[in-house]
C-alpha atoms as a PDB file:
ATOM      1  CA  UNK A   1      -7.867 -95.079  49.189  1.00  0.00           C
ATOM      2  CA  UNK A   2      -6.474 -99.015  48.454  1.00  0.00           C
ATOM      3  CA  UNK A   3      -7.564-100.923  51.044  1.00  0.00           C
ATOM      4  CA  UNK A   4      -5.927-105.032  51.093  1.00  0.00           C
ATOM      5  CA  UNK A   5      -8.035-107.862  50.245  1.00  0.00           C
ATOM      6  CA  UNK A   6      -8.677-110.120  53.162  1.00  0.00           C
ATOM      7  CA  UNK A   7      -9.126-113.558  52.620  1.00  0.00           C
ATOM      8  CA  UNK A   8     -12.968-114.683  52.800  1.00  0.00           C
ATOM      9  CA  UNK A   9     -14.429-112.690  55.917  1.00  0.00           C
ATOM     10  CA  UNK A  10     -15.388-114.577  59.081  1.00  0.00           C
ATOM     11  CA  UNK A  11     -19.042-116.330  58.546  1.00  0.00           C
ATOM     12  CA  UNK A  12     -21.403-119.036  59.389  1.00  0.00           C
ATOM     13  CA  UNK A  13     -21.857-120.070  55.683  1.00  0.00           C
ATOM     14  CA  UNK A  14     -18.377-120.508  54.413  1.00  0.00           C
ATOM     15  CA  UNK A  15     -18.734-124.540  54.870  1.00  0.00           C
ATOM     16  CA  UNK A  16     -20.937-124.067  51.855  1.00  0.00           C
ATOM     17  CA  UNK A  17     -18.555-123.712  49.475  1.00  0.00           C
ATOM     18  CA  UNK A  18     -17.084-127.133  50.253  1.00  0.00           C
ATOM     19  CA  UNK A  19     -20.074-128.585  49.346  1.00  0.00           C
ATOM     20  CA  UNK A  20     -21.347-126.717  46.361  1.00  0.00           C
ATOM     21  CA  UNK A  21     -17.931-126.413  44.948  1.00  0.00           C
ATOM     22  CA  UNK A  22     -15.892-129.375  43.370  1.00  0.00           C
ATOM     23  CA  UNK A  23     -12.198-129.545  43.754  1.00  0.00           C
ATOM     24  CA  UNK A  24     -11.822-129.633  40.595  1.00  0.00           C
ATOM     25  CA  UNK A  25     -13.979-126.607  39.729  1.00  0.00           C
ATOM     26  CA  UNK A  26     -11.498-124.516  37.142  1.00  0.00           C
ATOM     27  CA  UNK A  27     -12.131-121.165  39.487  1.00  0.00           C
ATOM     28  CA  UNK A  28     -11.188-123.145  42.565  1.00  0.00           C
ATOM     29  CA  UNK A  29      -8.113-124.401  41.184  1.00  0.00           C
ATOM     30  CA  UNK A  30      -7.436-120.833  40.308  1.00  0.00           C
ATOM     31  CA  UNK A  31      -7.588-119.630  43.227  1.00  0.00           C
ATOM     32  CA  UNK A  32      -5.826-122.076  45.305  1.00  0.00           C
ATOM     33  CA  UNK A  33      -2.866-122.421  42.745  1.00  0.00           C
ATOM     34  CA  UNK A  34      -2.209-118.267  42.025  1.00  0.00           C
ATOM     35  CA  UNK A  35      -1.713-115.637  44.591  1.00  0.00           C
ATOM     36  CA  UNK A  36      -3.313-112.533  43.264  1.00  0.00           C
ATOM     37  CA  UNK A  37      -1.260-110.340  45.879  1.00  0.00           C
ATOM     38  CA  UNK A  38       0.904-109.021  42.897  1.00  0.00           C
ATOM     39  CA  UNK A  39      -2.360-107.106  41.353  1.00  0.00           C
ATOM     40  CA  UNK A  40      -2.372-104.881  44.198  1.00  0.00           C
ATOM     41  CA  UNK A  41       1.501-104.234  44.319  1.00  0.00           C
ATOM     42  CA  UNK A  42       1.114-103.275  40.003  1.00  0.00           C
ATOM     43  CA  UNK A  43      -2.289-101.491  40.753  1.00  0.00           C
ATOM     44  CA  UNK A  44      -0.362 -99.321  44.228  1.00  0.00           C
ATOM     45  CA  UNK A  45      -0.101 -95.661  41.837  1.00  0.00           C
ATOM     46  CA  UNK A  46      -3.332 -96.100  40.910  1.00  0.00           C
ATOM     47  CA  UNK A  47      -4.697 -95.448  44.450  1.00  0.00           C
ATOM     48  CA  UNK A  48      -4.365 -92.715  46.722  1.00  0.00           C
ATOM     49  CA  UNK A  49      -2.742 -94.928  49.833  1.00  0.00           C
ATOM     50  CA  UNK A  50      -3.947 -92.493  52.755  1.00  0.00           C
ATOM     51  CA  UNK A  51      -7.308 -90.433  51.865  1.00  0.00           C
ATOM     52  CA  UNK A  52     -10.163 -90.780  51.062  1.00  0.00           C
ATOM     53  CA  UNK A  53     -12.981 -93.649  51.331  1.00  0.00           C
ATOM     54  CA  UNK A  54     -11.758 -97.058  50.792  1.00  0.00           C
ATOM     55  CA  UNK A  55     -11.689 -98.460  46.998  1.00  0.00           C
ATOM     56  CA  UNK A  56     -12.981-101.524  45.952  1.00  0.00           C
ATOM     57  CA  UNK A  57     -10.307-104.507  46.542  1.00  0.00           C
ATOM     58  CA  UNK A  58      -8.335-104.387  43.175  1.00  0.00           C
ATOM     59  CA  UNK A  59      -7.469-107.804  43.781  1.00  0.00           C
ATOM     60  CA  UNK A  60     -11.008-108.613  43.544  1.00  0.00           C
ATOM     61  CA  UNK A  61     -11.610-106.052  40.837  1.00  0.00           C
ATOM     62  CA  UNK A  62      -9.085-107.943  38.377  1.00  0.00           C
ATOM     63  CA  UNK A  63     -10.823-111.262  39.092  1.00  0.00           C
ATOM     64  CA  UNK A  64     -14.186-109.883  37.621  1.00  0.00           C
ATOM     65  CA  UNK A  65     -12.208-108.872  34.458  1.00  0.00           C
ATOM     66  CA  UNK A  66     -10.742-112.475  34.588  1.00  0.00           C
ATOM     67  CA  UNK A  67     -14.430-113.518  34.724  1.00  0.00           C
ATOM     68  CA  UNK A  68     -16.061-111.099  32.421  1.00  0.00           C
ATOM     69  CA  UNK A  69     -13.028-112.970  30.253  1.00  0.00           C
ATOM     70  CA  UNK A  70     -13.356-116.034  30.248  1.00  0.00           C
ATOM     71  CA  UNK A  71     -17.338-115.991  30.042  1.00  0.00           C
ATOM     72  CA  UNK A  72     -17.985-113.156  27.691  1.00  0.00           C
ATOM     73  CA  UNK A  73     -19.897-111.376  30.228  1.00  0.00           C
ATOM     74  CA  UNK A  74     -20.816-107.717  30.206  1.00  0.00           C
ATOM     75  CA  UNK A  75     -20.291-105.822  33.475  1.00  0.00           C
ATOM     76  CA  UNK A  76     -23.609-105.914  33.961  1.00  0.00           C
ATOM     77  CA  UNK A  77     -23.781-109.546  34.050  1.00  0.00           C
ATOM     78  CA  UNK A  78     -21.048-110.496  35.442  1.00  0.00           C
ATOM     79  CA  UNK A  79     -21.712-108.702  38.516  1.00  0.00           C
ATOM     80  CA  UNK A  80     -25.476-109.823  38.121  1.00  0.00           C
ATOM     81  CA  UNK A  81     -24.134-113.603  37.868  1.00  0.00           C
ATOM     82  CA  UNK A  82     -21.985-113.156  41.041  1.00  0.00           C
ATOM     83  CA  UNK A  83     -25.058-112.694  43.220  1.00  0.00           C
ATOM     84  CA  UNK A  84     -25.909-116.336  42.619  1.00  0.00           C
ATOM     85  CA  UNK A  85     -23.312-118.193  41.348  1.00  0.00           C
ATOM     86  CA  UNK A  86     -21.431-119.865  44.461  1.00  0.00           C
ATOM     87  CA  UNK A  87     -18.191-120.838  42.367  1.00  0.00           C
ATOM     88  CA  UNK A  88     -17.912-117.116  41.116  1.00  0.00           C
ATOM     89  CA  UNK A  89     -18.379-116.078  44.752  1.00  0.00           C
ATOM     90  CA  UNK A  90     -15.623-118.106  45.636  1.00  0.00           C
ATOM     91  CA  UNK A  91     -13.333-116.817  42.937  1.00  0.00           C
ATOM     92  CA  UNK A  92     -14.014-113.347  44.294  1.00  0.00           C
ATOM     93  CA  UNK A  93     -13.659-114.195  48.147  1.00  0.00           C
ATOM     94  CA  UNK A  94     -16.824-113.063  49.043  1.00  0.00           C
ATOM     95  CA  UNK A  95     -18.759-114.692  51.973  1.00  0.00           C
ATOM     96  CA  UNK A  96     -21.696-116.247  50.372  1.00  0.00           C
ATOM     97  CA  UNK A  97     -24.214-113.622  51.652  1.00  0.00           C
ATOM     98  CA  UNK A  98     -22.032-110.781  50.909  1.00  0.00           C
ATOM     99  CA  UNK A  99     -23.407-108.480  48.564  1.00  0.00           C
ATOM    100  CA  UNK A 100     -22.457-106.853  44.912  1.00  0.00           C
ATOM    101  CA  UNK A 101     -20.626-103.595  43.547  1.00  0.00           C
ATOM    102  CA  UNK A 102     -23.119-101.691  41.577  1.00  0.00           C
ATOM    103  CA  UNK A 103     -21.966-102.962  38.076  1.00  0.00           C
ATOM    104  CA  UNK A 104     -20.718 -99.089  37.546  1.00  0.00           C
ATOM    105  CA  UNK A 105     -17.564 -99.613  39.337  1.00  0.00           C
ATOM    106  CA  UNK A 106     -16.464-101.997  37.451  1.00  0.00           C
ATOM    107  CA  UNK A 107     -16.727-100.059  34.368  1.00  0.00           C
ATOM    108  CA  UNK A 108     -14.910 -97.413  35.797  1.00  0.00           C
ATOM    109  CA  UNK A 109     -12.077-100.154  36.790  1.00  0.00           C
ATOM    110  CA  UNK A 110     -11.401-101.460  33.742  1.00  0.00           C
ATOM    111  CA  UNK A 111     -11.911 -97.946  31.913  1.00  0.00           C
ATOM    112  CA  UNK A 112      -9.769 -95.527  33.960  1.00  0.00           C
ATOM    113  CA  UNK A 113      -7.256 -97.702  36.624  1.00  0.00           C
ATOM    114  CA  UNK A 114      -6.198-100.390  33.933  1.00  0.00           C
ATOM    115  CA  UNK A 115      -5.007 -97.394  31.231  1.00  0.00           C
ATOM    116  CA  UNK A 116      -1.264 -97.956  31.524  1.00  0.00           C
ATOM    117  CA  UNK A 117      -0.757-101.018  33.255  1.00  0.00           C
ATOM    118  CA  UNK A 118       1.301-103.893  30.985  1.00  0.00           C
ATOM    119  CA  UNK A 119      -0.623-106.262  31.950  1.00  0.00           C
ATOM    120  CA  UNK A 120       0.754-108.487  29.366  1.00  0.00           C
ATOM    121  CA  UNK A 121       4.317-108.657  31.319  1.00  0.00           C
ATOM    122  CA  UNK A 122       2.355-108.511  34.608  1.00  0.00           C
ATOM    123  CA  UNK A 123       0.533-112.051  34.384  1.00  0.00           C
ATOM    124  CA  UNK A 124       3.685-113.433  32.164  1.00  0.00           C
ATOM    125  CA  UNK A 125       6.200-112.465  35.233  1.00  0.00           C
ATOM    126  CA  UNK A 126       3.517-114.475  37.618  1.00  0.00           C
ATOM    127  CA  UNK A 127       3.333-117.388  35.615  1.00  0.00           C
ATOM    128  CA  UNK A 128       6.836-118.095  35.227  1.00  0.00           C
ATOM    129  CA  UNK A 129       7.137-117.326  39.082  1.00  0.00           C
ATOM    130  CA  UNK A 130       4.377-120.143  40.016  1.00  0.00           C
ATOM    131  CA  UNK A 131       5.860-122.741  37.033  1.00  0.00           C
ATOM    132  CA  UNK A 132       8.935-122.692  38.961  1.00  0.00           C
ATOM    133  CA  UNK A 133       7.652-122.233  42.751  1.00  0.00           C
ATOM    134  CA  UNK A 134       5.437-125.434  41.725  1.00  0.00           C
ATOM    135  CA  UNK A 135       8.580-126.814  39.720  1.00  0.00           C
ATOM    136  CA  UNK A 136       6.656-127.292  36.577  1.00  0.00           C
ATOM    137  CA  UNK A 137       9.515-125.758  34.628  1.00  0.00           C
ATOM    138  CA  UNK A 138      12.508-128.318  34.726  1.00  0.00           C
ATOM    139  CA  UNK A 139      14.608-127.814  31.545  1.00  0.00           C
ATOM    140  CA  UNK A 140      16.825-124.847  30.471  1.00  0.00           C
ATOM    141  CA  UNK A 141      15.635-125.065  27.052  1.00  0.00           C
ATOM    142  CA  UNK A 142      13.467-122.104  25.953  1.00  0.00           C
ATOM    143  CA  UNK A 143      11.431-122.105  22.659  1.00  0.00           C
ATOM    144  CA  UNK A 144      11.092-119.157  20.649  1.00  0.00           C
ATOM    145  CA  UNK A 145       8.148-118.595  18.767  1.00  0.00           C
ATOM    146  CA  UNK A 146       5.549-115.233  17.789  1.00  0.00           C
ATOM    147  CA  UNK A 147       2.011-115.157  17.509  1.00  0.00           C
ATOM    148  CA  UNK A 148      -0.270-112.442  15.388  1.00  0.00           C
ATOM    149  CA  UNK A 149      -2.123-109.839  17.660  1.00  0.00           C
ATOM    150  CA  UNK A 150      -4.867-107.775  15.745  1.00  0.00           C
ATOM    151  CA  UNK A 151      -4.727-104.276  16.236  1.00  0.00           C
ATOM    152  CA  UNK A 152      -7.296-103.208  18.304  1.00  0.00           C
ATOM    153  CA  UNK A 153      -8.145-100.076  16.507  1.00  0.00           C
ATOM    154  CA  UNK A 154      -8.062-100.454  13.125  1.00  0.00           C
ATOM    155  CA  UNK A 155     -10.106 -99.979   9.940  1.00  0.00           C
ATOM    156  CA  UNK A 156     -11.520-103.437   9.688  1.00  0.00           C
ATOM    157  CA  UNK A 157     -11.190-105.143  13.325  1.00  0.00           C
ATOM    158  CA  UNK A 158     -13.613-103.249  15.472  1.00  0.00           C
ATOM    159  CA  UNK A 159     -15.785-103.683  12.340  1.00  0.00           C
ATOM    160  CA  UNK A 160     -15.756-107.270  12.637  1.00  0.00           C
ATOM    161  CA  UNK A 161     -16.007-107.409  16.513  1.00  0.00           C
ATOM    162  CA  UNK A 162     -19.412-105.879  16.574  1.00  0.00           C
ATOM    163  CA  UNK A 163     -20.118-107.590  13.426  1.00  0.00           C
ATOM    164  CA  UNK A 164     -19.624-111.014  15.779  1.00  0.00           C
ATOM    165  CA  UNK A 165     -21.287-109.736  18.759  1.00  0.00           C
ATOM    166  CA  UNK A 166     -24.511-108.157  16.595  1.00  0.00           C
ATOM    167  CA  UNK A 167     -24.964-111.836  15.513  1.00  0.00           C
ATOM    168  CA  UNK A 168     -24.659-113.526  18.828  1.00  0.00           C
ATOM    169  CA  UNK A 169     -28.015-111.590  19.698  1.00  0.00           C
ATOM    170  CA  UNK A 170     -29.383-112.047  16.656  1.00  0.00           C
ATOM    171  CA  UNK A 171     -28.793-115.948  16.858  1.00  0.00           C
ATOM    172  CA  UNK A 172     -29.899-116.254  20.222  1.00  0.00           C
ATOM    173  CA  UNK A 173     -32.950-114.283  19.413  1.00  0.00           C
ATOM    174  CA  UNK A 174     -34.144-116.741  16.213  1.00  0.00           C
ATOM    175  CA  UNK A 175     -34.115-119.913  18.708  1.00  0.00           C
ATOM    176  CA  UNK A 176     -36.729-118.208  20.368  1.00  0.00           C
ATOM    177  CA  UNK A 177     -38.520-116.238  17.597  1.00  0.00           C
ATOM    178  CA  UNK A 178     -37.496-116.829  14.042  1.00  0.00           C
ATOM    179  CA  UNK A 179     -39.821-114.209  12.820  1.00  0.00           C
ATOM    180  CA  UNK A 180     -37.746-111.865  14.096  1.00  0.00           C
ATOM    181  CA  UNK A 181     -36.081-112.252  10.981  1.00  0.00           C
ATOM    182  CA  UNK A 182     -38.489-109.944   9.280  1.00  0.00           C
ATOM    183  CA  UNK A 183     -37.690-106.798  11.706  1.00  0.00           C
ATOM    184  CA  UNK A 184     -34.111-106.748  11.851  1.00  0.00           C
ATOM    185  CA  UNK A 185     -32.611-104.390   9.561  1.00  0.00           C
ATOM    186  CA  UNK A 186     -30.277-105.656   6.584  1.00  0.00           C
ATOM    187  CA  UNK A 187     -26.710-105.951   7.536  1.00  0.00           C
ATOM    188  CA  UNK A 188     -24.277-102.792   6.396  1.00  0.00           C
ATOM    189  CA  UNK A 189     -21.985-103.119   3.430  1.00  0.00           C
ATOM    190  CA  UNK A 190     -20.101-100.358   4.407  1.00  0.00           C
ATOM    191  CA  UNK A 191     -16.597 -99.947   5.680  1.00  0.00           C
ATOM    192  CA  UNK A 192     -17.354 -97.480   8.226  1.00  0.00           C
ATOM    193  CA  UNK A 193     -17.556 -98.308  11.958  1.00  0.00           C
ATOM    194  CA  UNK A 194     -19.830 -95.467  12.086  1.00  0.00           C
ATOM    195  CA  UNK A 195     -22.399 -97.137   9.980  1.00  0.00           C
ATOM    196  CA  UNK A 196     -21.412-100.664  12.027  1.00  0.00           C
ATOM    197  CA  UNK A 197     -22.363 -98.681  14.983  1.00  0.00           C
ATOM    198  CA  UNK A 198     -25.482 -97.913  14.028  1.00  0.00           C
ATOM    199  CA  UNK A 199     -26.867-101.093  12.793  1.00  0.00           C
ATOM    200  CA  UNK A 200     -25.840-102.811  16.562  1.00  0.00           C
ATOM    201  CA  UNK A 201     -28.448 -99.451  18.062  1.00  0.00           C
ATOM    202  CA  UNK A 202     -31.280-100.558  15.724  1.00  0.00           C
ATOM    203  CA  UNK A 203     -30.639-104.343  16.719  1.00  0.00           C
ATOM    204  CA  UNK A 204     -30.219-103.528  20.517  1.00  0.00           C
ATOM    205  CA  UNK A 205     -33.524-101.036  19.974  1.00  0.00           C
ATOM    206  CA  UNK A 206     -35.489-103.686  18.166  1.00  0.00           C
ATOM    207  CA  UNK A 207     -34.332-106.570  20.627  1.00  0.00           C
ATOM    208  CA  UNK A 208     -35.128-104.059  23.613  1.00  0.00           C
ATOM    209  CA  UNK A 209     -38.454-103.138  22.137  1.00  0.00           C
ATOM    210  CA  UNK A 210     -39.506-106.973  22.890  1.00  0.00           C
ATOM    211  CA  UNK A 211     -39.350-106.510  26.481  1.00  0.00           C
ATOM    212  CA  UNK A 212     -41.009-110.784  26.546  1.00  0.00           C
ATOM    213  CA  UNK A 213     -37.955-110.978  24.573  1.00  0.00           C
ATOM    214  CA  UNK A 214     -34.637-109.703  26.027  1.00  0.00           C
ATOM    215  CA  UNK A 215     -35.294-110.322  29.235  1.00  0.00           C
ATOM    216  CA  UNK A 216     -34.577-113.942  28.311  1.00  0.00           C
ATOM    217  CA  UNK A 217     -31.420-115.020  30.295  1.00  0.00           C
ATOM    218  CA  UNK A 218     -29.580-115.913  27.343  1.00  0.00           C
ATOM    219  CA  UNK A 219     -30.600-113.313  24.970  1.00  0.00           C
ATOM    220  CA  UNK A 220     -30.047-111.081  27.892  1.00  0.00           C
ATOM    221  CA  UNK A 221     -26.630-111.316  28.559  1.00  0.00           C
ATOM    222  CA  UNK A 222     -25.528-111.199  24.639  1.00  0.00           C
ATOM    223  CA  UNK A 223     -27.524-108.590  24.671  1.00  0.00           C
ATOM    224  CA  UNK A 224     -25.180-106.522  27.298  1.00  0.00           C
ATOM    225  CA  UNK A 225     -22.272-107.764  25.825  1.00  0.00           C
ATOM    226  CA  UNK A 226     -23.226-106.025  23.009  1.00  0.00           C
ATOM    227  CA  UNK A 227     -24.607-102.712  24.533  1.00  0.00           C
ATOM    228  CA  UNK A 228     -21.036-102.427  26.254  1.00  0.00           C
ATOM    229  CA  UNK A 229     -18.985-102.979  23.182  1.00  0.00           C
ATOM    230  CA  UNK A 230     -20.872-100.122  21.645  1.00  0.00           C
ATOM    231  CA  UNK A 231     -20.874 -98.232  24.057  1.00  0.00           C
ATOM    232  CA  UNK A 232     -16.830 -98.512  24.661  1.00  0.00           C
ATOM    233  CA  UNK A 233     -16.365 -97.829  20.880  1.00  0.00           C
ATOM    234  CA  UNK A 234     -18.578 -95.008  20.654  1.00  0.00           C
ATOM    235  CA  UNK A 235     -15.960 -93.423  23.333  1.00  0.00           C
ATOM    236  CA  UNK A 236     -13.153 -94.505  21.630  1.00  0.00           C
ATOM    237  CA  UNK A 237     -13.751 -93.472  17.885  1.00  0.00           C
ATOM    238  CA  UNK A 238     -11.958 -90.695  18.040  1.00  0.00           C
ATOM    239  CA  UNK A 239      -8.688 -93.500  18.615  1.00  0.00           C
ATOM    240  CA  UNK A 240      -9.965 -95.643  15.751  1.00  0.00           C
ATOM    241  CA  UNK A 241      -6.818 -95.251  13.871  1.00  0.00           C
ATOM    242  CA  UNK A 242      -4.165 -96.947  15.233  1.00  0.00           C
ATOM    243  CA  UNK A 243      -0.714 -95.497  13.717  1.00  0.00           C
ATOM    244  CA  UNK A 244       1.917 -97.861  15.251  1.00  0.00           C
ATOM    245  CA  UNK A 245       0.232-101.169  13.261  1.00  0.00           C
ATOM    246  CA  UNK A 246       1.789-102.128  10.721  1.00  0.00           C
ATOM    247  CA  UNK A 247       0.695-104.639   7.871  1.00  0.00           C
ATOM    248  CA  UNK A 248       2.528-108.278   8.573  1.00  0.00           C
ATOM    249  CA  UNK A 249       2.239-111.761   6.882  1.00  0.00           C
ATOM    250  CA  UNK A 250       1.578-115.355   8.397  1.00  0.00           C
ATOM    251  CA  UNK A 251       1.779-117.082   4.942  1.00  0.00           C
ATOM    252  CA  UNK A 252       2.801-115.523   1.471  1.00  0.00           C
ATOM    253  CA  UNK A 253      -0.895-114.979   0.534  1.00  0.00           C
ATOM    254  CA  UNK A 254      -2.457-114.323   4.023  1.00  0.00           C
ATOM    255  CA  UNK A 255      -1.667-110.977   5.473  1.00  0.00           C
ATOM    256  CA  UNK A 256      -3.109-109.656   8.746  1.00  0.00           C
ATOM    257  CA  UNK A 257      -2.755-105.810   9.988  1.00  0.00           C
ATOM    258  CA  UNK A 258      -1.822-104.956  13.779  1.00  0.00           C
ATOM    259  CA  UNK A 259       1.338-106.083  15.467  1.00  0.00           C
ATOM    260  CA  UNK A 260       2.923-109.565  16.905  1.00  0.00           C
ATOM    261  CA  UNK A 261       3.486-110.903  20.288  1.00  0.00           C
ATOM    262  CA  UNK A 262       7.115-112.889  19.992  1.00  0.00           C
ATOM    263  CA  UNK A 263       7.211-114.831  23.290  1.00  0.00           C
ATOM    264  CA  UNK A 264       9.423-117.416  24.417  1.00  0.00           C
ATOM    265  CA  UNK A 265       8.707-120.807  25.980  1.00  0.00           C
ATOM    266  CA  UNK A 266       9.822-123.619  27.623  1.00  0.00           C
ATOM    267  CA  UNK A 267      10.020-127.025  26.450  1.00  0.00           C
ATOM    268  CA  UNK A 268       6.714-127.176  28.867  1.00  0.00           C
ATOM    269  CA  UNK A 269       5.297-124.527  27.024  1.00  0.00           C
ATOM    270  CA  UNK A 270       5.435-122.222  29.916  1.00  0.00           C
ATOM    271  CA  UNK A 271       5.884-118.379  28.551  1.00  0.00           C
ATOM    272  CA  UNK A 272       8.912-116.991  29.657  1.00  0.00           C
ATOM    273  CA  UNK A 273       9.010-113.732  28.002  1.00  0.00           C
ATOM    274  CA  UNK A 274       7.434-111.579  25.795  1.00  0.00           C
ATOM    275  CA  UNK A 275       7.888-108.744  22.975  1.00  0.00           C
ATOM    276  CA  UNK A 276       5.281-106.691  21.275  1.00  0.00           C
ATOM    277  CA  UNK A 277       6.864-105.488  17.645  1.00  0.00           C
ATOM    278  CA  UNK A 278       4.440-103.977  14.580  1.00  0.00           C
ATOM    279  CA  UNK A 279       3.523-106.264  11.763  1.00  0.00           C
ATOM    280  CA  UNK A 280       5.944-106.562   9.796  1.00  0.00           C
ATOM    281  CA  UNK A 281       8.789-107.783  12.346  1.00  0.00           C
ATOM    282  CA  UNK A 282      10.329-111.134  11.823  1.00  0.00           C
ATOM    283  CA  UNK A 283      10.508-113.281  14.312  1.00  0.00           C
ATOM    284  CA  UNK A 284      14.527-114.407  13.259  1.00  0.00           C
ATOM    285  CA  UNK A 285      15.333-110.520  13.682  1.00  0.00           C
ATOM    286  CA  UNK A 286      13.651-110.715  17.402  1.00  0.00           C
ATOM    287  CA  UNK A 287      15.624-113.718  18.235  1.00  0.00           C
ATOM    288  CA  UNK A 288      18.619-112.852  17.522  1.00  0.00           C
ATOM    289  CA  UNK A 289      18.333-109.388  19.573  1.00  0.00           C
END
């Protein structure tokens, strides 16, 4: 069952974040400039709104995804992180002794309530509405432009992201121990995610086999970051093949395959709207529709 969010609950320690906290502190300006009510209005058919035990706040569900975001945290650390770190606390209206979800929940957030929500529309549709509560958008003038979204399926890109998070471990792992060189397997020259898949196992099994090792903080958490983005594709392979993409151009020799985001801005740069075509769309033809 949803249950609302309250605002931080009643406690002796709350003073504490005015003095561990800047004003200017990014996450506090976040949350004193946005009013996350709308999450739980788009989020409402997710939830049974009478039985049952009460969910997790949604509200504060979509701020650990904001997190995980902006950090490049794994569940697992982000929820670890949010034990200690006051400013994350704060983001997530917790009192500062409240306790953590079990990073599980989280996983199951972002996996199964988050399927069909357009988030893309929902967070456009708030911006514009705080630009122009705060008055930020003055001028009538609105500036078309589209930018190139990757497909997220595709032959080559989930290649590449594991490719990139593989070698964030194995980076962070040489500034500690650059004879660990010498035990990683050589990197895969093939095409298939299959094969991509199994070369991040044998680094996260040879990492994890160095116990002195991984548990270092910042091996650690590229470490989970890792583990989660092979897990996720494991689940998804089946999906791999994304039919709707489309091959699409951003100069006449540079070609990229997956769809475009045409949005529309102010003369403040504020986006006002957005449209999600395949590839090959022009952005002229958008326009003028």
């Amino acid at each position: 069952m949803i249950s609302n969010q309250d605002s931080f609950n009643l406690s002796p320690y709350i003073a504490i974040y005015d003095l561990v906290i800047p004003k200017d502190n990014m996450l506090r300006q976040i949350n004193e400039l946005v009013d996350f009510s709308f999450i739980l209005e788009e989020l409402e058919a997710k939830y049974c709104l009478h039985n049952g035990r009460n969910a997790l706040p949604p509200i504060r569900m979509f701020k650990y995804l904001l997190l995980k975001s902006i950090y490049d945290l794994s569940d697992v650390d982000v929820v670890e992180r949010s034990k200690y770190d006051m400013s994350f606390k704060y983001f997530l209206e917790m009192a500062p002794e409240d306790s953590v979800m079990d990073p599980s929940s989280l996983t199951k957030f972002r996996k199964l309530r988050l399927q069909d929500v357009g988030l893309l529309d929902m967070l456009i549709g708030k911006t514009v509405e705080i630009a122009l509560e705060k008055e930020i958008i003055k001028s009538k003038t609105i500036i078309l432009d589209a930018t190139h979204t990757k497909a997220r399926y595709n032959q080559k890109s989930p290649k590449e992201f594991l490719q990139e998070k593989s070698k964030n471990v194995r980076k962070a792992v040489y500034q500690i121990d650059e004879s660990m060189k010498e035990k990683f397997p050589p990197k895969t020259t093939s095409n298939e995610i299959t094969d991509e898949l199994n070369y991040c196992d044998q680094i996260i099994s040879i990492v994890e086999s160095k116990p002195q090792i991984a548990a270092i903080p910042a091996i650690k958490e590229k470490l989970n970051v890792l583990k989660e983005v092979v897990e996720d594709y494991t689940e998804q392979l089946n999906y791999s093949t994304d039919p709707d993409a489309r091959v699409g151009h951003k100069t006449t020799d540079s070609s990229f395959f997956g769809y475009k985001t045409h949005i529309s801005m102010s003369d403040e740069r504020i986006i006002t709207a957005a449209v999600v075509t395949t590839g090959e769309k022009s952005e002229g033809n958008i326009c003028r529709s």
